[in-house]
Structure formats: structure tokens, C-alpha cells
Protein backbone atom coordinates (compact mmCIF):
# COMPACT_ATOMS: atom_id res chain seq x y z
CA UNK A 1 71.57 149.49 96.22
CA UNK A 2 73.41 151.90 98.51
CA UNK A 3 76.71 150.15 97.23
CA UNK A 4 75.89 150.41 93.54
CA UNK A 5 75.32 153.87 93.80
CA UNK A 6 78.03 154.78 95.50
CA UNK A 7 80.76 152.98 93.33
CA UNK A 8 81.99 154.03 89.99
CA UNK A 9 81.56 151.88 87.03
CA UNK A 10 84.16 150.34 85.86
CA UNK A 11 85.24 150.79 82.17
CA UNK A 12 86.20 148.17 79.82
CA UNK A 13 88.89 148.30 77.53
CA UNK A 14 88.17 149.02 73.66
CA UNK A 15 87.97 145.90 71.55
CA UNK A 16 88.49 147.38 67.83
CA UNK A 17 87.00 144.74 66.43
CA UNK A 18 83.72 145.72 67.83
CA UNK A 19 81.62 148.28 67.35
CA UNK A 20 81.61 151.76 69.64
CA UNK A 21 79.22 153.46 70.47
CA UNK A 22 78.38 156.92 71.45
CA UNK A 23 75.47 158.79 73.89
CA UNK A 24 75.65 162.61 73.65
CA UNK A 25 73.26 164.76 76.06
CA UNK A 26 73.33 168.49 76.64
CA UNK A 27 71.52 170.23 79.52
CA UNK A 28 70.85 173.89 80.14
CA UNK A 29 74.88 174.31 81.52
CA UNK A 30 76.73 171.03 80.23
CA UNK A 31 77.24 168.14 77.59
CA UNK A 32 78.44 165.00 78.13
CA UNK A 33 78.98 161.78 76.44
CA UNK A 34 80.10 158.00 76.69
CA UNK A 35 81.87 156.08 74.68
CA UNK A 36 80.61 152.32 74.74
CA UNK A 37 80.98 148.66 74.03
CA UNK A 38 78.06 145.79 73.97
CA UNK A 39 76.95 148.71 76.57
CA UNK A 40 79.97 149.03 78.49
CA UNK A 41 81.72 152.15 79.13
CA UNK A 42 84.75 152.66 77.68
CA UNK A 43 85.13 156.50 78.47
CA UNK A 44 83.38 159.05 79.68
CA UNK A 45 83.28 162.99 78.62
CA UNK A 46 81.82 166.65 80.43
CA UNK A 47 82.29 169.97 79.98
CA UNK A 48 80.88 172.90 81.38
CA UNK A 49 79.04 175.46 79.58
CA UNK A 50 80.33 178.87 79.76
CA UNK A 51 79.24 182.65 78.68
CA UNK A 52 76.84 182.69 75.19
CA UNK A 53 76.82 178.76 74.66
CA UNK A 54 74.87 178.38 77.68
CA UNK A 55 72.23 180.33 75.98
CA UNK A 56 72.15 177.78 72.96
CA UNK A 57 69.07 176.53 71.82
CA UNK A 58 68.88 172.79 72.81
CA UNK A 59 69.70 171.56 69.31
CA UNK A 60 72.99 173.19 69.04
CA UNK A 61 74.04 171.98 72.86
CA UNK A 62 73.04 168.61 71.29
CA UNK A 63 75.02 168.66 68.36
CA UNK A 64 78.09 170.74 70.03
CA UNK A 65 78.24 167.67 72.54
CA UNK A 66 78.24 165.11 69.75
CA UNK A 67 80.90 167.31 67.80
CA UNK A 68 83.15 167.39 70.99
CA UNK A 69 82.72 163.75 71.90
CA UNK A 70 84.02 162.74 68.12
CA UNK A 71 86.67 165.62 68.88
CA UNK A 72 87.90 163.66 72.25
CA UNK A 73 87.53 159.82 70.51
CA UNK A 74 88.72 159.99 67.16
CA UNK A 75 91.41 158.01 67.58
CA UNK A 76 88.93 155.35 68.31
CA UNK A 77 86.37 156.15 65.51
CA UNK A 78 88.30 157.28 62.80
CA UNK A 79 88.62 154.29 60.54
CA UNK A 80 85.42 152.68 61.69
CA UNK A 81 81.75 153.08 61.93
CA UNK A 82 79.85 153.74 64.69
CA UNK A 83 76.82 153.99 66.37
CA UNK A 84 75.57 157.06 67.63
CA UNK A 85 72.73 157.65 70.30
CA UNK A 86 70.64 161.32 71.01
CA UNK A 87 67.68 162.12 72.62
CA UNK A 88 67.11 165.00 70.87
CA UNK A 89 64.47 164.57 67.74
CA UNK A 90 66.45 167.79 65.63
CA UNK A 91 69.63 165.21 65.77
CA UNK A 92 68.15 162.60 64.11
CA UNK A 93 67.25 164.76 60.74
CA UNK A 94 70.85 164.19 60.38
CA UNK A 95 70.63 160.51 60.11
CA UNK A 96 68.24 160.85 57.02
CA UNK A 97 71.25 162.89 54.97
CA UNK A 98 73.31 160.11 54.65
């Protein structure tokens, strides 16, 4: 167990003829995403809150981390669907729209 936690996961490469994957989360100073394949990483994404966004409401962090993650891996999703996963129950009135 010691070993597993201690060890990076490894990513796979993208296979475009499979479908990606994203899972967004936002916490009270940082978002962060990953970019997956049949549940393997492919990438992974952080940034740091700074100044007013940190004082977001918890749907915005949400949503700013999805909006950066498609900002980082368009050139993967462009042209393709994809599946996107949030925690957050605002998020997911999005999903209705469309």
C-alpha cells in the first residue's frame, strides 16, 4: 500500500477513437481536473486560486474548473463528444439544456 501511494500513476496515451472523459473539482483555493480513458488518466490539470476567485461561491469554482479544463484539452475534445463528470448538483442543471 505504502508503494502505491507513493508512486505516480502512470498516464496512458489518448486513443481518439475512444471516448474522453473529464472530472472537474474545485475546493475553497483550487480546481483541478483529469482527462481520462476507460478510466485511465491521460492528463492531469491544477491551478491555484488567487485574490476575488477564491471567494467564489462553489458553483462558479465548479464551472470555472470545467471551463479551464476544456480551455487546456481542446485539442483533444474539439471534434468529439465527451463525457463529463462533477460533483457539484448546480453543474448538472446544465446537462438538462441540451
Amino acid at each position: 500500500l505504502k508503494e502505491k501511494l507513493t508512486q505516480a500513476p502512470i498516464l496512458a496515451l489518448p486513443n481518439f477513437s475512444k471516448t474522453f472523459e473529464l472530472e472537474c473539482d474545485a475546493s475553497g483555493f483550487g480546481i483541478g481536473a483529469v482527462l481520462l480513458q476507460e478510466g485511465h488518466p491521460i492528463a492531469y490539470f491544477s491551478e491555484k486560486l488567487h485574490g476575488a476567485s477564491c471567494n467564489y461561491p462553489t458553483y462558479d469554482k465548479e464551472l470555472y474548473a470545467l471551463v479551464r479544463a476544456l480551455q487546456t484539452w481542446e485539442h483533444y475534445l474539439v471534434a468529439k463528444e465527451f463525457i463529463i463528470h462533477s460533483d457539484h448538483e448546480s453543474l448538472k442543471y446544465l446537462k438538462s439544456q441540451y
